[in-house]
Each structure stands twice: as structure tokens, then as C-alpha cells.
N, C-alpha and C. Protein backbone atom coordinates (compact mmCIF):
# COMPACT_ATOMS: atom_id res chain seq x y z
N UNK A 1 0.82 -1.19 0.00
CA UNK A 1 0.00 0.00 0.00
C UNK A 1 0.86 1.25 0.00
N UNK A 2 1.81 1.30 0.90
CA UNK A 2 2.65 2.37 0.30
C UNK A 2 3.57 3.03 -0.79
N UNK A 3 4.22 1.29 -0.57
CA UNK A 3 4.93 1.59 -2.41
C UNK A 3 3.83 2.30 -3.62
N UNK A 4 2.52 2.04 -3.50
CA UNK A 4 1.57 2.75 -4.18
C UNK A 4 1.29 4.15 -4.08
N UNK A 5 1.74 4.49 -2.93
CA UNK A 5 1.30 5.75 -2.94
C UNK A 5 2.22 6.68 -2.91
N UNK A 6 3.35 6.59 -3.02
CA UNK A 6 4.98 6.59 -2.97
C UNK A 6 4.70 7.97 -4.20
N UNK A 7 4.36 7.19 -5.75
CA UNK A 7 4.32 7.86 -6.60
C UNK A 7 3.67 9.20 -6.51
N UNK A 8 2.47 8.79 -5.88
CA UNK A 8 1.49 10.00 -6.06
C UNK A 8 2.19 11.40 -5.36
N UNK A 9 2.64 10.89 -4.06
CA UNK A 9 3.37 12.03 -2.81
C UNK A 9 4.05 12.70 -3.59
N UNK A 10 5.63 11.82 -4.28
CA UNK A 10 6.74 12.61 -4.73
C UNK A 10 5.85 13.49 -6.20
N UNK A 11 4.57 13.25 -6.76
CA UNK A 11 4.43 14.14 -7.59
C UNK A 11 3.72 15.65 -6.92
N UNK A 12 2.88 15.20 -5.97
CA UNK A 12 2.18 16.07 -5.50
C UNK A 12 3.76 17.14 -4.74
N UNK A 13 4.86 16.46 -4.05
CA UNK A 13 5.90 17.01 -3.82
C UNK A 13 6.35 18.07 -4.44
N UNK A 14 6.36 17.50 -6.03
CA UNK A 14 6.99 18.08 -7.19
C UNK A 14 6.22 18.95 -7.51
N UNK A 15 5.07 18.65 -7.95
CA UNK A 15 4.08 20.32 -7.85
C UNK A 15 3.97 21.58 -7.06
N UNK A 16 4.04 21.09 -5.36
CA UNK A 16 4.40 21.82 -4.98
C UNK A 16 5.50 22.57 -4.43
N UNK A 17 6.98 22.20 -5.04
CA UNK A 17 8.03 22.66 -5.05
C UNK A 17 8.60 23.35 -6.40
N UNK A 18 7.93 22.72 -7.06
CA UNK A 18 7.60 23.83 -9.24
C UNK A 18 6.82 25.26 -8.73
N UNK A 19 5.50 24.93 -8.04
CA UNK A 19 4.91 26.18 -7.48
C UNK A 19 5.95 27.08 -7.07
N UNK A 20 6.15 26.86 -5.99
CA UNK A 20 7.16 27.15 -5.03
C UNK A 20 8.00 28.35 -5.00
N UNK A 21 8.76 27.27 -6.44
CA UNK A 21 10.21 28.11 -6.92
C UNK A 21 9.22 28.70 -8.38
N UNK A 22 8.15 28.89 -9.06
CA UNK A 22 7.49 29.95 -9.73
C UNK A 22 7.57 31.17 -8.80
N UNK A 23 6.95 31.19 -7.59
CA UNK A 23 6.38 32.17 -6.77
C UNK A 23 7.73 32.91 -6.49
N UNK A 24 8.77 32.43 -6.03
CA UNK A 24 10.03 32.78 -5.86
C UNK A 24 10.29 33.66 -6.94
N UNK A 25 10.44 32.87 -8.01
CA UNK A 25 10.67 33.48 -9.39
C UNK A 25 9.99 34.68 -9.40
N UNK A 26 8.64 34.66 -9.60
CA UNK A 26 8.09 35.44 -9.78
C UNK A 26 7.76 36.96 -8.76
N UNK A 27 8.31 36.80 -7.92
CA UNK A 27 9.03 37.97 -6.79
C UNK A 27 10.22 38.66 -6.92
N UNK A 28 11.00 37.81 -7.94
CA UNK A 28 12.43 38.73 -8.13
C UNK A 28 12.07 39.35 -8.90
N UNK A 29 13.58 40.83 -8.67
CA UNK A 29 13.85 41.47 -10.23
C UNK A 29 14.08 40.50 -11.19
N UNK A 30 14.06 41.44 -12.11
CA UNK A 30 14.31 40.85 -13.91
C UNK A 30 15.58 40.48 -13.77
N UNK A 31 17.00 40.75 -12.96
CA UNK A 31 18.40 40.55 -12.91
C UNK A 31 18.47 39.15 -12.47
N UNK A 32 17.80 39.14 -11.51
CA UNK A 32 18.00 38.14 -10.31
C UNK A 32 17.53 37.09 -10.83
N UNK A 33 15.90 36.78 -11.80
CA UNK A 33 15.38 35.94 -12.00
C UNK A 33 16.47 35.51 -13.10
N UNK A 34 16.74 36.30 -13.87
CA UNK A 34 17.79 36.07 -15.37
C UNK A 34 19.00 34.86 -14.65
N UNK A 35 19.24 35.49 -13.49
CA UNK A 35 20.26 34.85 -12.80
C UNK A 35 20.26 33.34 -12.58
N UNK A 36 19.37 33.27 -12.12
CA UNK A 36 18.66 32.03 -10.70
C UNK A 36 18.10 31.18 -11.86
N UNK A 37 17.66 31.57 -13.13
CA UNK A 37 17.38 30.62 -14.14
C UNK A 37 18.55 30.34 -15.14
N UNK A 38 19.58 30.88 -15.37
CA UNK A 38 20.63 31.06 -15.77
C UNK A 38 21.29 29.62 -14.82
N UNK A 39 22.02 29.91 -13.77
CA UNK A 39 22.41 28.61 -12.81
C UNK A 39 21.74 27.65 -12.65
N UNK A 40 19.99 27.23 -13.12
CA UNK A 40 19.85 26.46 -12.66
C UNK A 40 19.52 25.58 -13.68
N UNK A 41 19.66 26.13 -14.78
CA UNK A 41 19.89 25.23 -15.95
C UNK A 41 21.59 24.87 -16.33
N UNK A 42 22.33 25.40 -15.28
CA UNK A 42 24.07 24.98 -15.36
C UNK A 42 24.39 25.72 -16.56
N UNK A 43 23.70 27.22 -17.10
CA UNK A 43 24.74 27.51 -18.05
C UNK A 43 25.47 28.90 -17.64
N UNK A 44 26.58 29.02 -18.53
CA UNK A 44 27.59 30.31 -18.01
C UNK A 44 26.73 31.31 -18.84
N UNK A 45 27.45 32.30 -18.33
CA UNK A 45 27.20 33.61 -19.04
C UNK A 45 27.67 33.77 -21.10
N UNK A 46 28.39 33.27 -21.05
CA UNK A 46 29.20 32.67 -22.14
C UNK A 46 28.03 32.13 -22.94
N UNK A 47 27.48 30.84 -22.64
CA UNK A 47 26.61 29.90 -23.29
C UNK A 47 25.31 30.40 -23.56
N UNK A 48 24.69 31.05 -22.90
CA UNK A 48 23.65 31.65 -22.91
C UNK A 48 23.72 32.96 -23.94
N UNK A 49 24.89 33.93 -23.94
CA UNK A 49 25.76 34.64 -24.89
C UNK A 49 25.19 34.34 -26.21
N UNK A 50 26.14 33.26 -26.53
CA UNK A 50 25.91 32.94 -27.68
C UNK A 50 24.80 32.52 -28.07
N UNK A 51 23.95 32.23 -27.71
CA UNK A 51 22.16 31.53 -27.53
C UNK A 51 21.40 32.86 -28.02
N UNK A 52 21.96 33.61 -27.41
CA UNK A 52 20.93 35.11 -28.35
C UNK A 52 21.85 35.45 -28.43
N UNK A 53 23.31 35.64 -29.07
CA UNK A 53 23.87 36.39 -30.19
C UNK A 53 24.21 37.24 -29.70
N UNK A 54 24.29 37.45 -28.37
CA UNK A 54 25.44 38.75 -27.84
C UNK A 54 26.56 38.60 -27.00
N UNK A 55 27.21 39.54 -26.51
CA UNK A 55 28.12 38.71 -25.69
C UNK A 55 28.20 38.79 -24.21
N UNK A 56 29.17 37.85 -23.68
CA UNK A 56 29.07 37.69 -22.22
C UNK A 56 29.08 38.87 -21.54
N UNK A 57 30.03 39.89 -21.39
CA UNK A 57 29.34 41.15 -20.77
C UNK A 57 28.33 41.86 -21.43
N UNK A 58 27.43 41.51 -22.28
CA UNK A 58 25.85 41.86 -21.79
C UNK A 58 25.24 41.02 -21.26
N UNK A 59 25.25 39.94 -21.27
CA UNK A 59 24.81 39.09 -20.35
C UNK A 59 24.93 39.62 -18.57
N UNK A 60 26.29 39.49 -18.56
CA UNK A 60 26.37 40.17 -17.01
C UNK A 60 26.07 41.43 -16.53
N UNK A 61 25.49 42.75 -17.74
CA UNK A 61 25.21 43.81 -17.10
C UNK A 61 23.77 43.43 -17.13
N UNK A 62 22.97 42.36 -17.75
CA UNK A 62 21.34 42.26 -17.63
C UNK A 62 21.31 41.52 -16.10
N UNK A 63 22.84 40.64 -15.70
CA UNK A 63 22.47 40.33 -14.73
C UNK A 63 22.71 41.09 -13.36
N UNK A 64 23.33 42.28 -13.97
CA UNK A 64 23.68 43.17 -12.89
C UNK A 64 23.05 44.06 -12.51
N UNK A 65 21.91 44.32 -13.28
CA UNK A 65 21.23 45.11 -13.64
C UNK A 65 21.32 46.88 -14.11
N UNK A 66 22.43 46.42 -14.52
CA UNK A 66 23.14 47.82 -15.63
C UNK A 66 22.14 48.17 -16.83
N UNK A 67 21.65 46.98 -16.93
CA UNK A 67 20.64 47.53 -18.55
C UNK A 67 19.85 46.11 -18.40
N UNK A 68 19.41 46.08 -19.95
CA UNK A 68 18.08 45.40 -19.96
C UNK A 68 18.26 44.88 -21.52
N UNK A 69 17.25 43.56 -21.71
CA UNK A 69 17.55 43.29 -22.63
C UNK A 69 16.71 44.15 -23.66
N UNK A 70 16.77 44.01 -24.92
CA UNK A 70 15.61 44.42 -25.93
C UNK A 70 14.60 43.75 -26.23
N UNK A 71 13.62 43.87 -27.35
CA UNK A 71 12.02 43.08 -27.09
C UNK A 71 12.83 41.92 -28.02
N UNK A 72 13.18 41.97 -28.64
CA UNK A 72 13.83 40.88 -29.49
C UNK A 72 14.28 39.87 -28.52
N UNK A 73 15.72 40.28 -27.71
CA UNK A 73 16.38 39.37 -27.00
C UNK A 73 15.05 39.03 -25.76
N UNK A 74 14.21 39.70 -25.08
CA UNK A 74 13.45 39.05 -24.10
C UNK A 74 12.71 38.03 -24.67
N UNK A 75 11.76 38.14 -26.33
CA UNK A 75 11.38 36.76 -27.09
C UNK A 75 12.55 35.74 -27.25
N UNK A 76 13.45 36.13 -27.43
CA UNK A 76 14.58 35.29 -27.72
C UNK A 76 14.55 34.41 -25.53
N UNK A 77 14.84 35.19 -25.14
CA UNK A 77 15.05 34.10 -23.81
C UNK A 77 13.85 33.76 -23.12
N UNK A 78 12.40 34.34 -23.54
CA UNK A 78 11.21 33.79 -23.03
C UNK A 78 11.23 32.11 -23.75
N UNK A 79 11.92 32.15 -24.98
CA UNK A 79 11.29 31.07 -25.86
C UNK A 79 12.42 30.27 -25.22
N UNK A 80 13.79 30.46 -25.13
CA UNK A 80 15.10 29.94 -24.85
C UNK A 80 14.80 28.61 -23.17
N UNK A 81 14.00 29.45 -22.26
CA UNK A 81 13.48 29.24 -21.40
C UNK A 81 12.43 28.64 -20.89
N UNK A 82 11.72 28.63 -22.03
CA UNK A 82 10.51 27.32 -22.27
C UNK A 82 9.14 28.68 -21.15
N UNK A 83 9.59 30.19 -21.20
CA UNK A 83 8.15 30.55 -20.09
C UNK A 83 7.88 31.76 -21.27
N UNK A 84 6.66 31.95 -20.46
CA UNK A 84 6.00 33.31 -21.22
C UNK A 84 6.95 34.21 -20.71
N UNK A 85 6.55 35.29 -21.95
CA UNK A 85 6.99 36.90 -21.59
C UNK A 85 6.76 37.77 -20.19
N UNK A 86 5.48 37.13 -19.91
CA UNK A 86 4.77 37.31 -18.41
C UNK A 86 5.63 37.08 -17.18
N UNK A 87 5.72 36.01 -17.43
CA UNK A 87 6.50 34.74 -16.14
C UNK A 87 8.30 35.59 -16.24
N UNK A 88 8.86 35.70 -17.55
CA UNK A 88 10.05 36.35 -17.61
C UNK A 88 10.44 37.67 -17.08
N UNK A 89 9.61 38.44 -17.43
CA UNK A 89 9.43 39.85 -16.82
C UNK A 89 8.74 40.70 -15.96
N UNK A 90 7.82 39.69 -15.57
CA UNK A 90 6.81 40.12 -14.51
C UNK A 90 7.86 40.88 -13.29
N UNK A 91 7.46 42.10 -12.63
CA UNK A 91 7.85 42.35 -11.70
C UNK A 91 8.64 43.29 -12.16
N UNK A 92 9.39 43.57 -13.36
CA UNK A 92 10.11 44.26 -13.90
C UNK A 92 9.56 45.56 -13.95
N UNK A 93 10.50 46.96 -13.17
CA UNK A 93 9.88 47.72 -12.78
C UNK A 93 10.20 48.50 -14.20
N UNK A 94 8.89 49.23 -14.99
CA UNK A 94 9.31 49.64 -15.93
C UNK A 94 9.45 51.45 -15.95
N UNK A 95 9.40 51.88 -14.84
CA UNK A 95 10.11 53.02 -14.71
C UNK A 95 11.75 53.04 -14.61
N UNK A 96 11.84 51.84 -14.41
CA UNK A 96 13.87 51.72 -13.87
C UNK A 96 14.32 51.49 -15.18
N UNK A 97 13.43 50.52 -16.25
CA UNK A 97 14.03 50.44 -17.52
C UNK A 97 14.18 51.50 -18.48
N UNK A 98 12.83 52.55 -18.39
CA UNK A 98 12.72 54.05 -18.62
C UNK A 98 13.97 54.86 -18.26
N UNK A 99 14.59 54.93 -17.09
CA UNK A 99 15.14 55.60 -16.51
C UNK A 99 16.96 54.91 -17.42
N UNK A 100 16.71 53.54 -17.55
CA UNK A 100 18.12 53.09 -18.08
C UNK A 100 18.42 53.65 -19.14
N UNK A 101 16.71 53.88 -20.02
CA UNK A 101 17.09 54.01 -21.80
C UNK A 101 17.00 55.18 -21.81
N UNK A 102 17.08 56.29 -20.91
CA UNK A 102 17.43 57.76 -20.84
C UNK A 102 19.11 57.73 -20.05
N UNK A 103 19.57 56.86 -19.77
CA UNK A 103 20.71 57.09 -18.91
C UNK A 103 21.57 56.30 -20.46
N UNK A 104 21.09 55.41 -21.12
CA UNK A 104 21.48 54.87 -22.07
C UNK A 104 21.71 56.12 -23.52
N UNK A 105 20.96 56.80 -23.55
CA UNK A 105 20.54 57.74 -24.54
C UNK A 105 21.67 59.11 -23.98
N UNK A 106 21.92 59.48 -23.06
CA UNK A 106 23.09 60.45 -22.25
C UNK A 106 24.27 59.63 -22.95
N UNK A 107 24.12 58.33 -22.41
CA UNK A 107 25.55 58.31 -22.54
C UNK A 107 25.75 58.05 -24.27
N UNK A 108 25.30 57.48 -24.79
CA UNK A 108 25.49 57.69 -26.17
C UNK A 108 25.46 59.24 -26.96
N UNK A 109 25.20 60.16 -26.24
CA UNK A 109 24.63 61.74 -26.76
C UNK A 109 26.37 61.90 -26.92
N UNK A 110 26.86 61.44 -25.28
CA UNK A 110 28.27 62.31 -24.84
C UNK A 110 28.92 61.63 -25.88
N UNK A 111 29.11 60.47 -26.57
CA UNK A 111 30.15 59.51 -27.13
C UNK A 111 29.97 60.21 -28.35
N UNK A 112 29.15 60.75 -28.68
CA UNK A 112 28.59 61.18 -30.47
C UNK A 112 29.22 62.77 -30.14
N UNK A 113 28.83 63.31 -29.03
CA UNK A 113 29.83 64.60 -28.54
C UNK A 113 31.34 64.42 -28.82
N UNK A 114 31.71 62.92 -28.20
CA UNK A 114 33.29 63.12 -27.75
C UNK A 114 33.90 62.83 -29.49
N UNK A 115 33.09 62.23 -30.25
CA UNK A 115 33.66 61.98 -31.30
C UNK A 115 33.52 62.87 -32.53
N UNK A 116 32.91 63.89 -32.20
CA UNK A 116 32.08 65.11 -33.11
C UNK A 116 33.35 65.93 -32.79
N UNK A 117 33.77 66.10 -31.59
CA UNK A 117 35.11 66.78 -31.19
C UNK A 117 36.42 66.45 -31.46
N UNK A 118 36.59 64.94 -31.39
CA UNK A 118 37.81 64.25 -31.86
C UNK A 118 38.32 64.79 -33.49
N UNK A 119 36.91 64.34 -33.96
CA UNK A 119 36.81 64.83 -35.75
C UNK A 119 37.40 66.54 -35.81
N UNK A 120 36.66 67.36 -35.49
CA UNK A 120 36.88 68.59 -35.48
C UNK A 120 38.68 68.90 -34.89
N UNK A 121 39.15 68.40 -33.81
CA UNK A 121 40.91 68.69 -33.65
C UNK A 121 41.70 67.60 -34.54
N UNK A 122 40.89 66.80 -35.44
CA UNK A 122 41.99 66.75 -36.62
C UNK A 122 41.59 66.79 -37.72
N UNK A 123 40.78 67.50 -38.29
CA UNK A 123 40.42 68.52 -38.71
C UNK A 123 40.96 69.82 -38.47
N UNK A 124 41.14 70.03 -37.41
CA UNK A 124 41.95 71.49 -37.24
C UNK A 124 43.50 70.96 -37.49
N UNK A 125 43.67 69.85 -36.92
CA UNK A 125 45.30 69.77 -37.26
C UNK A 125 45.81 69.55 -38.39
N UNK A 126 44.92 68.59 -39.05
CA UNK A 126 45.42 68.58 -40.33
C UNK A 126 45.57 70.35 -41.17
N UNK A 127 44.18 70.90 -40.88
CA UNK A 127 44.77 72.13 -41.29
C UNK A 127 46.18 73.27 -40.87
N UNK A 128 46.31 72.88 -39.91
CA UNK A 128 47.11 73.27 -38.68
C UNK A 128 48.48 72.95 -39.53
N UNK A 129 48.71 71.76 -40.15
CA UNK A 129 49.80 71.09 -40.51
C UNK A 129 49.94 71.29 -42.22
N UNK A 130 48.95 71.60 -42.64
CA UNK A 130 49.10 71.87 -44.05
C UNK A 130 49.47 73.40 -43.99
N UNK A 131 49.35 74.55 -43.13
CA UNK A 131 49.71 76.02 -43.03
C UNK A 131 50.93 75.96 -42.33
N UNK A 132 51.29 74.81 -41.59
CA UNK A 132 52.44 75.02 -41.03
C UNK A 132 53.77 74.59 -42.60
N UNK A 133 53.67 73.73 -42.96
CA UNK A 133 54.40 73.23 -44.27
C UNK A 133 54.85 74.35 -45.17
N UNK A 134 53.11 75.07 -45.58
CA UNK A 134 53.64 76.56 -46.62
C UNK A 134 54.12 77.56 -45.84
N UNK A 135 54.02 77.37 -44.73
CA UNK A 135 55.21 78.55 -43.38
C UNK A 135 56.88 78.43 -43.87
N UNK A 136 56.38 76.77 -43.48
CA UNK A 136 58.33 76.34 -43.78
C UNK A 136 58.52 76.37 -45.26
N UNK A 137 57.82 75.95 -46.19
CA UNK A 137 58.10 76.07 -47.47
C UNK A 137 58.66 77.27 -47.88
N UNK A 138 58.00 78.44 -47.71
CA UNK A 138 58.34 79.79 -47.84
C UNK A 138 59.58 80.19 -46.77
N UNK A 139 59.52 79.79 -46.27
CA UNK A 139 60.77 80.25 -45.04
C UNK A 139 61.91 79.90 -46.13
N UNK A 140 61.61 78.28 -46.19
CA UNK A 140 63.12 77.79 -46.70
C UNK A 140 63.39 78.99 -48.38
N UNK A 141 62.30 78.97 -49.09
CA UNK A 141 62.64 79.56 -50.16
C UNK A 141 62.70 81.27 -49.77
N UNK A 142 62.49 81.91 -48.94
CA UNK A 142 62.83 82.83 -48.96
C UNK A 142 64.94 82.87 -48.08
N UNK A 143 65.32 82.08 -47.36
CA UNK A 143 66.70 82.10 -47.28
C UNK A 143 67.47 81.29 -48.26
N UNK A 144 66.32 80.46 -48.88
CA UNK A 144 67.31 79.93 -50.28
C UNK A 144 67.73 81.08 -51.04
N UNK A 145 66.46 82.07 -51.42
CA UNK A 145 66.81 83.43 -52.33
C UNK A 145 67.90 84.11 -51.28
N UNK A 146 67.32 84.26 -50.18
CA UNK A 146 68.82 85.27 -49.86
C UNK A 146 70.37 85.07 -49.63
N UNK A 147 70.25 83.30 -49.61
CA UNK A 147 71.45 82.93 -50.16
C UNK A 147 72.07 83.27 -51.73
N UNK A 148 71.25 82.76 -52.03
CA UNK A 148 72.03 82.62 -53.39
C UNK A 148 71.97 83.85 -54.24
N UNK A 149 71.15 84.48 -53.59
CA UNK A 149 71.24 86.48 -54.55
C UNK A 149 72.08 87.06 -54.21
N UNK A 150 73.47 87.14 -53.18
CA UNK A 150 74.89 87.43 -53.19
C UNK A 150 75.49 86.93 -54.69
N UNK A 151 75.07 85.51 -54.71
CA UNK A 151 76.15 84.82 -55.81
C UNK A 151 75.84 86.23 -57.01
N UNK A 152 74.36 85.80 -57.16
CA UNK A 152 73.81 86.15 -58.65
C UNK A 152 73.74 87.57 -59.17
N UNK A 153 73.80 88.39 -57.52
CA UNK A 153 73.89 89.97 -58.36
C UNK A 153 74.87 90.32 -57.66
């Protein structure tokens, strides 16, 4: 009689330890859950990487919660993961992701700044260096002439 009922327990067990660790799940941030499902399928940051096509440090700033993925990559690891979009992101506060893709959008403004500026000082140098040349060009030919106009007159 027990060996019979053996089965039923460890499933009813299993249901309610799947519950369990949903509810868990479903209480974390978006970092944490990325995380905790990440380890518990045994893969690295690396493996998962390559699984949606980016690389290991984005992986670790989604798990750090530096940034976030895109709608692409969240279909990409809802499906990767066997859960809904729901179950993946639930809880995900979407003012903090707001707040990333304006902190994301700064810092890309400054990089398009720093390189708008880079362009422009060589740009100036190159000009800088083409006026410096007809400086010396003329220098040299004006003491070439005053050399050699003793000889000639």
C-alpha cells in the first residue's frame, strides 16, 4: 500500500516545489530571475551569450542590472526558457528600464559629442599642418633666395 502511494506524494511534492520556486521566481527582479534561471539550468554567461547572439558582458550587465535586454532578445530568452513573456518579466519595474534608456541615450549623446570633437581637432590639425608646411616652405625659399642672390647679383 505504500509503495503505491509513494508515486502520487513525490508528484504532488513536485508540484508543490515547481509552485514554489514559480512564486520565488516570480518575486524577483528581472536581474535576479535572469540569474537564478541562468544557474539552474548549469549555463555560463558565455553559453547563454551565444544563444541570443550577444556577448558575455551583456549578459552580465542584464544580470547586474546595468541595462536590460531588448524586445527581441526578451522573445529570444522567453522562448530559450521554455516561459511566457509574463512569467520572464513580470515584476520588472518599468520606470527603472525608462530611466536606463534615458541614462542609455546620455551616454550615447556624450560619445557622439566626444567623437564630433575628436573629428573637429583633426580637422583642425590637419589644417594646422598643411599652413604650417607653406610657413616652412616659404621660409626655406625665402633664405634659399637670400642665399644665393649674393652669388647672382
Amino acid at each position: 500500500m505504500v509503495v503505491a502511494c509513494a508515486p502520487v506524494l513525490f508528484t504532488c511534492f513536485a508540484a508543490r516545489t515547481l509552485a514554489s520556486r514559480r512564486e520565488r521566481l516570480r518575486k524577483m527582479k528581472f536581474n535576479e530571475k535572469l540569474y537564478a534561471i541562468r544557474k539552474s539550468r548549469s549555463l555560463s554567461q558565455e553559453e547563454l551569450g551565444q544563444e541570443l547572439q550577444v556577448s558575455r558582458q551583456t549578459v552580465s550587465k542584464w544580470e547586474s542590472g546595468q541595462s536590460y535586454p531588448d524586445f527581441q532578445r526578451l522573445v529570444l530568452l522567453s522562448d530559450y526558457f521554455d516561459m511566457t513573456l509574463d512569467e520572464l518579466v513580470r515584476g520588472l519595474d518599468v520606470q527603472d528600464v525608462r530611466d536606463m534608456n534615458r541614462t542609455d541615450e546620455r551616454v550615447a549623446s556624450l560619445y557622439l559629442d566626444v567623437e564630433t570633437g575628436k573629428d573637429t581637432v583633426r580637422k583642425a590639425w590637419k589644417v594646422f599642418c598643411v599652413i604650417g608646411w607653406a610657413v616652412l616652405a616659404l621660409f626655406a625659399i625665402t633664405v634659399a633666395v637670400g642665399v644665393l642672390q649674393p652669388h647672382f647679383g
